[in-house]
PDB file of N, CA and C in Angstrom:
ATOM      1  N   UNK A   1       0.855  -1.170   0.000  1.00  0.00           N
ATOM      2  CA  UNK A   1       0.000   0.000   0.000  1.00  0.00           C
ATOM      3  C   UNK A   1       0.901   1.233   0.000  1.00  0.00           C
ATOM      4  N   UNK A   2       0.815   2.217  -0.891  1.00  0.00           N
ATOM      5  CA  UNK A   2       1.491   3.411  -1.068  1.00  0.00           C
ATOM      6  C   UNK A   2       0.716   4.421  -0.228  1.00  0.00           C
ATOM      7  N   UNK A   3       1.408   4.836   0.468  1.00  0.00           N
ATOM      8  CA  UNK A   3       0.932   6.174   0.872  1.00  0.00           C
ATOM      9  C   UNK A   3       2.263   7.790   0.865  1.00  0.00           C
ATOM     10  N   UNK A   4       0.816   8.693   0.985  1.00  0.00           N
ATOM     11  CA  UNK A   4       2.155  10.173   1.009  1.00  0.00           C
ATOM     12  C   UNK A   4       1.581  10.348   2.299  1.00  0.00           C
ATOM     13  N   UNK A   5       2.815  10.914   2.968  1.00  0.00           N
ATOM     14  CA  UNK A   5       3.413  11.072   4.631  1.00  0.00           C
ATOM     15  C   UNK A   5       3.304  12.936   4.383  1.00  0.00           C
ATOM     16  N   UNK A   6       2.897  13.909   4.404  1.00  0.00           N
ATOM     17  CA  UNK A   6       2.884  15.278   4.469  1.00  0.00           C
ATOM     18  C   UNK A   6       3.567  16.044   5.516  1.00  0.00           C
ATOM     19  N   UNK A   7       4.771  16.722   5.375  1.00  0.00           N
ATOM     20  CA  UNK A   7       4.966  17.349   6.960  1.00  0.00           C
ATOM     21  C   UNK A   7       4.548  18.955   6.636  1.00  0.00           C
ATOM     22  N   UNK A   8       3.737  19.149   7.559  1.00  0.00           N
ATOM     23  CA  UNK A   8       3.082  20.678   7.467  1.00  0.00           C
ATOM     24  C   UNK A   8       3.619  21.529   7.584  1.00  0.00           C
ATOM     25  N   UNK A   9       3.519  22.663   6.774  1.00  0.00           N
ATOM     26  CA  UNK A   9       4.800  23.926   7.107  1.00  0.00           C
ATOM     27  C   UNK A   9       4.099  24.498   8.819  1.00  0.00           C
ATOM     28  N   UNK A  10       4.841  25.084   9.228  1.00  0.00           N
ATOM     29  CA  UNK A  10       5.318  25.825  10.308  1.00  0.00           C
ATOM     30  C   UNK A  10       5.551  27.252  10.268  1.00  0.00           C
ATOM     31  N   UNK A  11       5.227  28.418  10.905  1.00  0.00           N
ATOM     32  CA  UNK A  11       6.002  29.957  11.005  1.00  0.00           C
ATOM     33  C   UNK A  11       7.243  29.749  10.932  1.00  0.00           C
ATOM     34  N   UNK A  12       7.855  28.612  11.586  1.00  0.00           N
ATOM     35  CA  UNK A  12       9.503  28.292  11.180  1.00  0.00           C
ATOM     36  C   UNK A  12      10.132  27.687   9.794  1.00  0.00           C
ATOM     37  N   UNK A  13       9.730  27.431   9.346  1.00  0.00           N
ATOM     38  CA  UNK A  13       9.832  26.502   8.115  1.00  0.00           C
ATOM     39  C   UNK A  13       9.567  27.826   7.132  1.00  0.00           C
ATOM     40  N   UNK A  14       8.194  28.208   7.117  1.00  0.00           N
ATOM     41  CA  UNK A  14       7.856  29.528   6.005  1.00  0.00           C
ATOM     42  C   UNK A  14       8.940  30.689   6.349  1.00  0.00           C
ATOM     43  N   UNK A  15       9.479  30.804   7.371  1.00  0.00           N
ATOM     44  CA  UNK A  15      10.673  32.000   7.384  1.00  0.00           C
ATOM     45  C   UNK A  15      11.736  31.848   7.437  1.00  0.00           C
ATOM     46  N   UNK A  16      11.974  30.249   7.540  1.00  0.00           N
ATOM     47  CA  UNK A  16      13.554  29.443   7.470  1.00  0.00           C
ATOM     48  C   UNK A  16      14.229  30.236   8.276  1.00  0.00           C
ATOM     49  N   UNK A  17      13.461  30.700   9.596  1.00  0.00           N
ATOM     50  CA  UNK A  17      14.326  31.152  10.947  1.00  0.00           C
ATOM     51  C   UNK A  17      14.765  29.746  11.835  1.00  0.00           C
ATOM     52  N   UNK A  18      15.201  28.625  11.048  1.00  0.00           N
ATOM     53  CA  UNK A  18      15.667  27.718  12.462  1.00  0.00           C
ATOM     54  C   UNK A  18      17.012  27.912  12.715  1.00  0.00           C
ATOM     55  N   UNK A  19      17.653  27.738  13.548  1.00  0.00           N
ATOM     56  CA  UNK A  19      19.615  27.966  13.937  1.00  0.00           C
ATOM     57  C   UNK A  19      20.039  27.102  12.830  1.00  0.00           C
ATOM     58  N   UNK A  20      20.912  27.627  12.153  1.00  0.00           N
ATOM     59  CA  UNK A  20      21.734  26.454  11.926  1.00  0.00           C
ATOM     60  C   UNK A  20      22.208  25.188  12.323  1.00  0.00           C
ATOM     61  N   UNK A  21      22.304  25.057  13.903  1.00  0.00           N
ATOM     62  CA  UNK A  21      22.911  24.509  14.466  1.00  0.00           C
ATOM     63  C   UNK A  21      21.717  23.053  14.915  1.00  0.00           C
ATOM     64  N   UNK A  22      20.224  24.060  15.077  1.00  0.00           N
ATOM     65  CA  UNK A  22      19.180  23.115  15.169  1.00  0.00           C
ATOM     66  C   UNK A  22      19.105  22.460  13.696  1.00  0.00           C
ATOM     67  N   UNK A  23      19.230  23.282  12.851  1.00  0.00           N
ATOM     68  CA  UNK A  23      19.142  22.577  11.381  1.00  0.00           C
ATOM     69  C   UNK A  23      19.730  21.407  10.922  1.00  0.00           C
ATOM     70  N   UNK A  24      21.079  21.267  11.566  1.00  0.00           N
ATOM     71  CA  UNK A  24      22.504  20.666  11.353  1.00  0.00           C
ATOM     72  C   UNK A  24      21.974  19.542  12.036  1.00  0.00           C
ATOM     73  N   UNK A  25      21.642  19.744  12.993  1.00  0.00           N
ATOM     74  CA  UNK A  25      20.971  18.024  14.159  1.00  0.00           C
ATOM     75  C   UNK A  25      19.761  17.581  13.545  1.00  0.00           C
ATOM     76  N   UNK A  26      19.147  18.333  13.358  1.00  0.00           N
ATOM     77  CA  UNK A  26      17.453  17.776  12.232  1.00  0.00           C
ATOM     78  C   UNK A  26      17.899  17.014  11.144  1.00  0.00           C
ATOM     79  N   UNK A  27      18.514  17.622  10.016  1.00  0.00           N
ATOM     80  CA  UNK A  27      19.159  16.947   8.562  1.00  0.00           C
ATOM     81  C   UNK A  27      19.986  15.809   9.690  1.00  0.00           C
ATOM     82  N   UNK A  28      20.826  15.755  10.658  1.00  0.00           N
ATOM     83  CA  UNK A  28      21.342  14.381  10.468  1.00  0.00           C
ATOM     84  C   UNK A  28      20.351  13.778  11.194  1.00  0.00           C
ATOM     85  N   UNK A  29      19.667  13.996  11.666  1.00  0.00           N
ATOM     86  CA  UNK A  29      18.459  12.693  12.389  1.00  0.00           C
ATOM     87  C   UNK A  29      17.621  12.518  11.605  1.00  0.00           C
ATOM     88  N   UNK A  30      16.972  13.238  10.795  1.00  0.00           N
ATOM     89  CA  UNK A  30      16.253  12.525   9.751  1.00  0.00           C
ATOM     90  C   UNK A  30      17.121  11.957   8.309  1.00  0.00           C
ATOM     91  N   UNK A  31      18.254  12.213   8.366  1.00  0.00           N
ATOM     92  CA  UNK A  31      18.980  11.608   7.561  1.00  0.00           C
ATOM     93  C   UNK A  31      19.270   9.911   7.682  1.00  0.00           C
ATOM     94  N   UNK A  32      19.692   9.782   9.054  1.00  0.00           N
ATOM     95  CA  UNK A  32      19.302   8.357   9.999  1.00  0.00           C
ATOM     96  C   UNK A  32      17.960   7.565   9.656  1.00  0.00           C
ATOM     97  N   UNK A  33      16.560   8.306  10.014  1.00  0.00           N
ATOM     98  CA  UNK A  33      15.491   7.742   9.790  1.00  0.00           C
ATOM     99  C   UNK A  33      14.946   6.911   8.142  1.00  0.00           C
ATOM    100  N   UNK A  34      15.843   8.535   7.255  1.00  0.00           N
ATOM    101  CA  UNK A  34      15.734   8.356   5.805  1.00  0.00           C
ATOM    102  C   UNK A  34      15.890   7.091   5.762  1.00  0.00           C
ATOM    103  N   UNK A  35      17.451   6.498   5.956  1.00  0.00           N
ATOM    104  CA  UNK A  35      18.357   5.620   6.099  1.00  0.00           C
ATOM    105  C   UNK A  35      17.703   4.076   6.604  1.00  0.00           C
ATOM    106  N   UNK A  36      16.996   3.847   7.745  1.00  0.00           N
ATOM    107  CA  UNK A  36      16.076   3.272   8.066  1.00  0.00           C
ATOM    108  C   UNK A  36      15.051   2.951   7.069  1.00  0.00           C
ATOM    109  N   UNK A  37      14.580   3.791   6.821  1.00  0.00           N
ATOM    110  CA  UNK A  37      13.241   3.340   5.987  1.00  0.00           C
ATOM    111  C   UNK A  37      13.905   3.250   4.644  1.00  0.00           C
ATOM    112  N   UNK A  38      14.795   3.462   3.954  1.00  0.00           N
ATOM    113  CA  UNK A  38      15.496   2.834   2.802  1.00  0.00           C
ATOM    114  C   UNK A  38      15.805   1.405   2.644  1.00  0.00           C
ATOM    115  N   UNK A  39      16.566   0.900   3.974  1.00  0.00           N
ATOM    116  CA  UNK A  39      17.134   0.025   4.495  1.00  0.00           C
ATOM    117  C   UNK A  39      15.662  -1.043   4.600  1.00  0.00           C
ATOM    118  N   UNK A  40      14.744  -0.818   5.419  1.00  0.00           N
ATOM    119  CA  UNK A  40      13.059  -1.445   5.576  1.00  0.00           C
ATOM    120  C   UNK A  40      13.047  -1.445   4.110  1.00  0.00           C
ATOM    121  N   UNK A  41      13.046  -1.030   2.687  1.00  0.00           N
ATOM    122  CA  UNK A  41      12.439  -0.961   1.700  1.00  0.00           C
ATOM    123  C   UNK A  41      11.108  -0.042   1.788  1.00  0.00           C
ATOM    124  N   UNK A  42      10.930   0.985   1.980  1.00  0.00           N
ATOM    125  CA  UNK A  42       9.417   1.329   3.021  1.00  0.00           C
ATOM    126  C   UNK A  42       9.883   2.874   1.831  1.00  0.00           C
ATOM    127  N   UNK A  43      11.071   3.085   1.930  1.00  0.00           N
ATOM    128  CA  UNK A  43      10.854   4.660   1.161  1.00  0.00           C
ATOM    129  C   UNK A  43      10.933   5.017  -0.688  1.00  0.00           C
ATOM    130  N   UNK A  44       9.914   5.354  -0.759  1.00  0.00           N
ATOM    131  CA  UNK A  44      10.208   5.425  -2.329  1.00  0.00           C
ATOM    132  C   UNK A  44      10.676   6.746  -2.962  1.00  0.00           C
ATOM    133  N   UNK A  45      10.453   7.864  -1.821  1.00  0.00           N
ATOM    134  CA  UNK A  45      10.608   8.848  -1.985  1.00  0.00           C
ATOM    135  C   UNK A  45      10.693  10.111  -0.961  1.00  0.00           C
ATOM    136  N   UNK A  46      11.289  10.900  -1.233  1.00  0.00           N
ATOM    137  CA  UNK A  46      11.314  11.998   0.123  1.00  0.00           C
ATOM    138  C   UNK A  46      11.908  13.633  -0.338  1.00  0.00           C
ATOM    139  N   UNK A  47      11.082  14.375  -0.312  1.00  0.00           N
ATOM    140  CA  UNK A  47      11.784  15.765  -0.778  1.00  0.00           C
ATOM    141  C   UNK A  47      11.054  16.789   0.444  1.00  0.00           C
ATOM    142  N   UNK A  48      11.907  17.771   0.815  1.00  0.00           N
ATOM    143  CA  UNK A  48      11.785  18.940   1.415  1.00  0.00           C
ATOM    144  C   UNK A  48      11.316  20.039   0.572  1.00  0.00           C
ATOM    145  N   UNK A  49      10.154  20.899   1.106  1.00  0.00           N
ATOM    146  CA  UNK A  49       9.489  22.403  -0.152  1.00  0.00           C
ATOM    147  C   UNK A  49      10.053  23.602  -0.097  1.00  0.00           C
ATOM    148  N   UNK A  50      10.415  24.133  -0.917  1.00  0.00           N
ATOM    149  CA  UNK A  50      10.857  25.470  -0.413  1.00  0.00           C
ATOM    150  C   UNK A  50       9.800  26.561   0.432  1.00  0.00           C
ATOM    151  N   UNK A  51      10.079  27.543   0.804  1.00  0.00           N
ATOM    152  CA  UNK A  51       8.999  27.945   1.751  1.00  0.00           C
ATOM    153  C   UNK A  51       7.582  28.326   0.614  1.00  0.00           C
ATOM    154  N   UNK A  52       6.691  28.948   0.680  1.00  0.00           N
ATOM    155  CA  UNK A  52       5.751  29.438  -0.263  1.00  0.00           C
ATOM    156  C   UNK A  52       6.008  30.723  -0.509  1.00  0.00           C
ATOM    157  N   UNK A  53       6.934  31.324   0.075  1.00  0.00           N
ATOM    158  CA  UNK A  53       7.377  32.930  -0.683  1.00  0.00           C
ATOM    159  C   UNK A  53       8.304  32.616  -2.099  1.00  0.00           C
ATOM    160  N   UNK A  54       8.763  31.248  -2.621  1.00  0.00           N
ATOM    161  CA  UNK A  54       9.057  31.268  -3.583  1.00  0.00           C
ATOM    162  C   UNK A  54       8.003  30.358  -4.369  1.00  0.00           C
ATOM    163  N   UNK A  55       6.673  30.313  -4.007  1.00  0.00           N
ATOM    164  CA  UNK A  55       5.384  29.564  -4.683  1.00  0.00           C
ATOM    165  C   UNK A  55       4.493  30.407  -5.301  1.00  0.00           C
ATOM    166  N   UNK A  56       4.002  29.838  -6.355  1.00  0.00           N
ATOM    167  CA  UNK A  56       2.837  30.581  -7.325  1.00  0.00           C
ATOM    168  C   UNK A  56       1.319  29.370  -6.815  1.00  0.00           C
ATOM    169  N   UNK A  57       0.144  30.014  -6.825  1.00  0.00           N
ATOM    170  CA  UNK A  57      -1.207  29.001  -7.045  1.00  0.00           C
ATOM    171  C   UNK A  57      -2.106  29.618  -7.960  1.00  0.00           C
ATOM    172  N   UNK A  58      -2.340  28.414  -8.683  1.00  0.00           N
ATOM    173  CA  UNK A  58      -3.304  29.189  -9.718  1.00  0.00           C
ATOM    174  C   UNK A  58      -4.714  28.718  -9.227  1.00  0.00           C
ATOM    175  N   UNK A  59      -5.741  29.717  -9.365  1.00  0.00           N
ATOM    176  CA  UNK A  59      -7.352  29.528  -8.917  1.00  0.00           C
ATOM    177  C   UNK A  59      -7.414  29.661 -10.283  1.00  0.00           C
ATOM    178  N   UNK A  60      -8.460  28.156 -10.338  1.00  0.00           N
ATOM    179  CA  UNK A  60      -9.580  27.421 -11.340  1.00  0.00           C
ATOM    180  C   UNK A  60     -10.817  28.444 -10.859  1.00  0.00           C
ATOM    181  N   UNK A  61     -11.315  29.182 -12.165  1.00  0.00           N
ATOM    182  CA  UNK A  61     -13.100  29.668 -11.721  1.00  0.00           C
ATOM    183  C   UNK A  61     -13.517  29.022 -13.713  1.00  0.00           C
ATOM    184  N   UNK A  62     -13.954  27.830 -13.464  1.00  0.00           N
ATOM    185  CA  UNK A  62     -14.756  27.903 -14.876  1.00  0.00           C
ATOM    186  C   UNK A  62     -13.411  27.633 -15.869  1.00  0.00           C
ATOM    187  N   UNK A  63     -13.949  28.658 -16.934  1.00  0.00           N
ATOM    188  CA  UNK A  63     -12.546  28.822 -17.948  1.00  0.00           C
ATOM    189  C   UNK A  63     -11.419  29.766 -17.144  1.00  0.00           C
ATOM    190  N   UNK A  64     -11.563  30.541 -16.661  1.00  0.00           N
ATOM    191  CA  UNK A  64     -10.836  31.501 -15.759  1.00  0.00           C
ATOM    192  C   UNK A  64      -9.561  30.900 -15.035  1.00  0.00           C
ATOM    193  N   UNK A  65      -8.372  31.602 -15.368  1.00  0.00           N
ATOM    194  CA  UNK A  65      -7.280  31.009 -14.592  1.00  0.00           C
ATOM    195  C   UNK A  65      -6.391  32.408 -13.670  1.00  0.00           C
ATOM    196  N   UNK A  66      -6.379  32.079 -12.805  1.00  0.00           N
ATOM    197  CA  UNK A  66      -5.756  33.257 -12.090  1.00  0.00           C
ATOM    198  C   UNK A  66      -4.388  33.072 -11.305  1.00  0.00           C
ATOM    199  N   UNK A  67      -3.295  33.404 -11.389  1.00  0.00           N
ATOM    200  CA  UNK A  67      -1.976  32.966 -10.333  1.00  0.00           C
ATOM    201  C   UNK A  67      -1.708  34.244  -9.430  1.00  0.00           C
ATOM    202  N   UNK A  68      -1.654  33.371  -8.603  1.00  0.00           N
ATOM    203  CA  UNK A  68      -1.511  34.000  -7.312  1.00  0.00           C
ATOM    204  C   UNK A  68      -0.168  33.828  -6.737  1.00  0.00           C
ATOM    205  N   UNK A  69       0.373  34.987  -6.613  1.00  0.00           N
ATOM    206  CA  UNK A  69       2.259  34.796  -5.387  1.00  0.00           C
ATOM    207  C   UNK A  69       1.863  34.396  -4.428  1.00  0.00           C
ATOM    208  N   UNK A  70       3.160  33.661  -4.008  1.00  0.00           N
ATOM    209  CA  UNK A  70       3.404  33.528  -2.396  1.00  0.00           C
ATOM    210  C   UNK A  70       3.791  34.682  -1.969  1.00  0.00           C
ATOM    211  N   UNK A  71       4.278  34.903  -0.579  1.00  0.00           N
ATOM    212  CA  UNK A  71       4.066  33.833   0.362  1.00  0.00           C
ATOM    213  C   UNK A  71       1.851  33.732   0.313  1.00  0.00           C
ATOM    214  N   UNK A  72       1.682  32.421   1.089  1.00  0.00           N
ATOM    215  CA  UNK A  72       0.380  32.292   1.591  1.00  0.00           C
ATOM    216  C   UNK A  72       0.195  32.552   3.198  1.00  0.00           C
ATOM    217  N   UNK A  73      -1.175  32.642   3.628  1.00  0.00           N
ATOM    218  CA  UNK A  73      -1.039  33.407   4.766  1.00  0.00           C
ATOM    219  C   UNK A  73      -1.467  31.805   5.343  1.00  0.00           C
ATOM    220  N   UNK A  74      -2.195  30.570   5.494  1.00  0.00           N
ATOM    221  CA  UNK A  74      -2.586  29.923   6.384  1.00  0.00           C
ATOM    222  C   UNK A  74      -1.169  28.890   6.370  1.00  0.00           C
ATOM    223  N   UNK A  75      -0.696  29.017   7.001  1.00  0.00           N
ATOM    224  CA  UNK A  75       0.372  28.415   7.289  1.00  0.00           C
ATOM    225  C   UNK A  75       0.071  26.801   7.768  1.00  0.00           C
ATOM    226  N   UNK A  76      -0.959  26.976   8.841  1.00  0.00           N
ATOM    227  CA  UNK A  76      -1.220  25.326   9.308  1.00  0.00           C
ATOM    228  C   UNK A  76      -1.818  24.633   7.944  1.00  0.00           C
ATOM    229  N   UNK A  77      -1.755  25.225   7.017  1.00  0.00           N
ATOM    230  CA  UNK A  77      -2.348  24.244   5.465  1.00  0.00           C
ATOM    231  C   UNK A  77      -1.819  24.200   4.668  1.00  0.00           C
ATOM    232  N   UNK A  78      -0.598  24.592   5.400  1.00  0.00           N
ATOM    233  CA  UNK A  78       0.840  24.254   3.723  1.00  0.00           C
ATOM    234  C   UNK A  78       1.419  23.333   4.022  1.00  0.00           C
ATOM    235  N   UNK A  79       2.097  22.721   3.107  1.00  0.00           N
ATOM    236  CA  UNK A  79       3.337  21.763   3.044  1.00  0.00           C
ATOM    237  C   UNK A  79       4.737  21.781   2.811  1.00  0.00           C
ATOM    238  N   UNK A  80       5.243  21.383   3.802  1.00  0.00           N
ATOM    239  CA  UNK A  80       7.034  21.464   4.309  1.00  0.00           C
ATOM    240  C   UNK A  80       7.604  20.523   3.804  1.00  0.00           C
ATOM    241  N   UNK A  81       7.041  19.557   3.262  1.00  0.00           N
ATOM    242  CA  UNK A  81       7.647  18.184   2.851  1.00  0.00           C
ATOM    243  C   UNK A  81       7.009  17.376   2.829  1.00  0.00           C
ATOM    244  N   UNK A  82       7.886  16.114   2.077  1.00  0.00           N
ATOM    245  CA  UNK A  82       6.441  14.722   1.692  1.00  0.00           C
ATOM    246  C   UNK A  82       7.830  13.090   1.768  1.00  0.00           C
ATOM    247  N   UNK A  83       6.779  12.355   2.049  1.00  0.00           N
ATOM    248  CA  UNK A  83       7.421  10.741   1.518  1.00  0.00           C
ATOM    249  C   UNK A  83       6.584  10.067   0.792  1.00  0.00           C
ATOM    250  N   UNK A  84       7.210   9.282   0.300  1.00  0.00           N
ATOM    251  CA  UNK A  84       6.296   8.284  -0.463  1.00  0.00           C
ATOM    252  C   UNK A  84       6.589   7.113   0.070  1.00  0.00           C
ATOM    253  N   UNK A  85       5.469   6.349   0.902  1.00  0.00           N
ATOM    254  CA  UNK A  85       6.255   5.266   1.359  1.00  0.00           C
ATOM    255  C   UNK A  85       5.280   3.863   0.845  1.00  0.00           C
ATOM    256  N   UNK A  86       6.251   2.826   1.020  1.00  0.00           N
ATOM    257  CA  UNK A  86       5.167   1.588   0.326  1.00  0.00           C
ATOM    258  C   UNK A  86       5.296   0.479   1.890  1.00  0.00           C
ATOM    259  N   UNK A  87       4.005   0.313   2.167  1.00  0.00           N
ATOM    260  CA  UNK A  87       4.157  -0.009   3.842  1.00  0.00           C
ATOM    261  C   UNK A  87       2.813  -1.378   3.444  1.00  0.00           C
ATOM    262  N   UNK A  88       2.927  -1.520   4.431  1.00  0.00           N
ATOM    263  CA  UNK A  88       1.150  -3.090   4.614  1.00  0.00           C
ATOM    264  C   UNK A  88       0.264  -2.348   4.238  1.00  0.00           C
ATOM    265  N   UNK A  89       0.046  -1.647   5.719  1.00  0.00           N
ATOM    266  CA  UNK A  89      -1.093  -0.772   6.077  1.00  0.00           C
ATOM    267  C   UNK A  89      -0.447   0.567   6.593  1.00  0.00           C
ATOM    268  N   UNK A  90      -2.047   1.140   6.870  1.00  0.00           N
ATOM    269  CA  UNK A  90      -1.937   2.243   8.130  1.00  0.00           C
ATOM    270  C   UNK A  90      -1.012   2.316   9.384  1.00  0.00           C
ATOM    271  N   UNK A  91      -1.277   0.765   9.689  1.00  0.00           N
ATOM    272  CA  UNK A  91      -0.665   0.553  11.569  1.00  0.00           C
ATOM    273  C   UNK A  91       0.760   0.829  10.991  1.00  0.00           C
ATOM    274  N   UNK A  92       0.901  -0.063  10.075  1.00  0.00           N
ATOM    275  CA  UNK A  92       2.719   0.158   9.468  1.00  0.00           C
ATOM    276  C   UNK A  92       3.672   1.406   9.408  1.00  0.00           C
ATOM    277  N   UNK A  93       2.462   2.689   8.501  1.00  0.00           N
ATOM    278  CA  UNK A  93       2.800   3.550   8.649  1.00  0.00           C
ATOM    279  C   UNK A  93       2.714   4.896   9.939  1.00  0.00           C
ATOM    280  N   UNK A  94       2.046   4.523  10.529  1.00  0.00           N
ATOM    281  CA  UNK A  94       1.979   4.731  11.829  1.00  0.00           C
ATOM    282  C   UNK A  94       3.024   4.586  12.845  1.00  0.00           C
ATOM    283  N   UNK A  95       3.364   3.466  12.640  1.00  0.00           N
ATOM    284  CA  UNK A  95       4.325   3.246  13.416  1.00  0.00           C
ATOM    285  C   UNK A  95       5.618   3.569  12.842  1.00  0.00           C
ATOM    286  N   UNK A  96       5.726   3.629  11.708  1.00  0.00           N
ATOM    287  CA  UNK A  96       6.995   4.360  10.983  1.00  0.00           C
ATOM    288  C   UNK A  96       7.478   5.547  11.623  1.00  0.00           C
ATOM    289  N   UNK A  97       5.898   6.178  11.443  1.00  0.00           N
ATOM    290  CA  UNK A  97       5.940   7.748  11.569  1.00  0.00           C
ATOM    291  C   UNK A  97       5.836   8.304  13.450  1.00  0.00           C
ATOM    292  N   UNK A  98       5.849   7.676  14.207  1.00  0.00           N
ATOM    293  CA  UNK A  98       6.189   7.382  15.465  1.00  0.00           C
ATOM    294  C   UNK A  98       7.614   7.569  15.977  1.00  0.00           C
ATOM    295  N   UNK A  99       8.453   6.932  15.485  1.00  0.00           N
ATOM    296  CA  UNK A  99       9.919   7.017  15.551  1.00  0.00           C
ATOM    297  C   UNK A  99      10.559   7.791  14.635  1.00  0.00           C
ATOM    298  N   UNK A 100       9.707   8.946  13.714  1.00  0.00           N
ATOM    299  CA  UNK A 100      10.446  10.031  13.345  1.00  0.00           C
ATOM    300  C   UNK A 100      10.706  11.051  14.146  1.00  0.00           C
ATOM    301  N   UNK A 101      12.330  11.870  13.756  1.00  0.00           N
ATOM    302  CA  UNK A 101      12.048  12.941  14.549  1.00  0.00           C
ATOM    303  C   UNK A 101      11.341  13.701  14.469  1.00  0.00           C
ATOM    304  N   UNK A 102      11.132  15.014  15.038  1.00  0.00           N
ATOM    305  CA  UNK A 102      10.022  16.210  14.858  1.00  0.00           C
ATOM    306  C   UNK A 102      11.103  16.855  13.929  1.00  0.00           C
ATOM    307  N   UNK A 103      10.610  17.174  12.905  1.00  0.00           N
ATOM    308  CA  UNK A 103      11.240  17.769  11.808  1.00  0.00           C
ATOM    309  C   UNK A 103      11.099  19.236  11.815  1.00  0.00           C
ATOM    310  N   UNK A 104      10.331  20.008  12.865  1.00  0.00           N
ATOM    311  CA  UNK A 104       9.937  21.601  12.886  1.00  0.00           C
ATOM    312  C   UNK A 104      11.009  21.655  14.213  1.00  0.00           C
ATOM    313  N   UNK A 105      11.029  22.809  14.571  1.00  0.00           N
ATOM    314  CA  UNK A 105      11.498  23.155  15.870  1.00  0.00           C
ATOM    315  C   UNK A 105      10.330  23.662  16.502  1.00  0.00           C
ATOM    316  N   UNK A 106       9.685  22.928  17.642  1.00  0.00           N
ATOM    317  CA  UNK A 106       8.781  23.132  18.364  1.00  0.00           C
ATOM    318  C   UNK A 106       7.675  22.211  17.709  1.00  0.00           C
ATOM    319  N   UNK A 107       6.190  22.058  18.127  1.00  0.00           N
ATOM    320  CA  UNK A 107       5.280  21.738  17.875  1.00  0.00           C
ATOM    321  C   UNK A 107       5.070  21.614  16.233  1.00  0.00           C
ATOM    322  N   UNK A 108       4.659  20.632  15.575  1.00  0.00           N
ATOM    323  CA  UNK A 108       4.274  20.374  14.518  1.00  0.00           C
ATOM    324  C   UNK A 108       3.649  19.057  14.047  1.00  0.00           C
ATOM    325  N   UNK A 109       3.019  19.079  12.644  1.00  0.00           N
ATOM    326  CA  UNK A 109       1.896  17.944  12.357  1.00  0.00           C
ATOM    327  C   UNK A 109       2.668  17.242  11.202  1.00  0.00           C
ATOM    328  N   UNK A 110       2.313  15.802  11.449  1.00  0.00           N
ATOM    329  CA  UNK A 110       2.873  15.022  10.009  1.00  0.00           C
ATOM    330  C   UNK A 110       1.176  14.060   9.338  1.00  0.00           C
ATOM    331  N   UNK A 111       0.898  14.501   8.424  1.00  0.00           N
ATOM    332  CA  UNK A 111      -0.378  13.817   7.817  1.00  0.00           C
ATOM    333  C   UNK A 111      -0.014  12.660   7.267  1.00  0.00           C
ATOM    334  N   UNK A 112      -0.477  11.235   7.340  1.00  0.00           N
ATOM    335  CA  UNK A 112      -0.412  10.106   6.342  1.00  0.00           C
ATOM    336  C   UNK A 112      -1.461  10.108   5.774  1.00  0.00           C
ATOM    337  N   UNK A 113      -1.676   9.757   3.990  1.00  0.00           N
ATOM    338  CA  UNK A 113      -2.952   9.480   3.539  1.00  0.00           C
ATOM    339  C   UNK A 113      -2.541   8.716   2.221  1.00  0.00           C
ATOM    340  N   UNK A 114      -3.221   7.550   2.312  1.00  0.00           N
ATOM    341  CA  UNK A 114      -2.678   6.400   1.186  1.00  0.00           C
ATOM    342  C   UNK A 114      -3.925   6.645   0.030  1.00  0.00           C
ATOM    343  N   UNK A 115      -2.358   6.826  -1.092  1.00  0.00           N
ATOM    344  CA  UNK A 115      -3.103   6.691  -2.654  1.00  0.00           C
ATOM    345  C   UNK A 115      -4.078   5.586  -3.112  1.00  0.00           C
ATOM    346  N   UNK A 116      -4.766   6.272  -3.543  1.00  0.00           N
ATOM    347  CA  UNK A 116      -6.336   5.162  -4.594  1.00  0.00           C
ATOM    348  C   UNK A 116      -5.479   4.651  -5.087  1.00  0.00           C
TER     349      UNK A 116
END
């Protein structure tokens, strides 16, 4: 079962205010985890987003196409990053996503939702 793993942007993430130094320990602990779930066969894929101040969205009205700049203002509904992982189930990925680190500095959300 394929699913995408979503990590939600953050006020930290959209202003890429983390330390370096917190940055430097994040990239190697999820570099580890990467590593893990490569190793499981579990990862098919994994990329980090740039913030949305370098993003365009275009609104669909009808025939009507409109693009819109970043940055966006709802922050708890953007995306910081994604995996693609190929797992059993849910519980599988669940539990994957359990023993990741927290990839934000401070409080943050990771969504799983498996492809049709």
């Amino acid at each position: 079962m394929r699913m995408i793993v979503l990590v939600k942007a953050t006020e930290h993430s959209e202003r890429e205010s983390a330390t370096p130094e917190w940055t430097a320990e994040m990239m190697k602990a999820m570099g580890k985890f990467n590593d893990e779930l490569r190793h499981a066969g579990v990862l098919l894929m994994a990329e980090g987003l740039k913030p949305t101040s370098q993003a365009k969205r275009i609104a669909f009205d009808g025939p009507r196409r409109t693009v819109i700049d970043g940055p966006f203002a709802e922050t708890k509904e953007l995306i910081a990053g994604f995996w693609i992982w190929e797992v059993k189930d849910m519980d599988e990925a669940v539990a994957w996503l359990k023993r990741c680190p927290n990839p934000m500095p401070g409080p943050s959300d990771i969504e799983i939702r498996p492809f049709y």
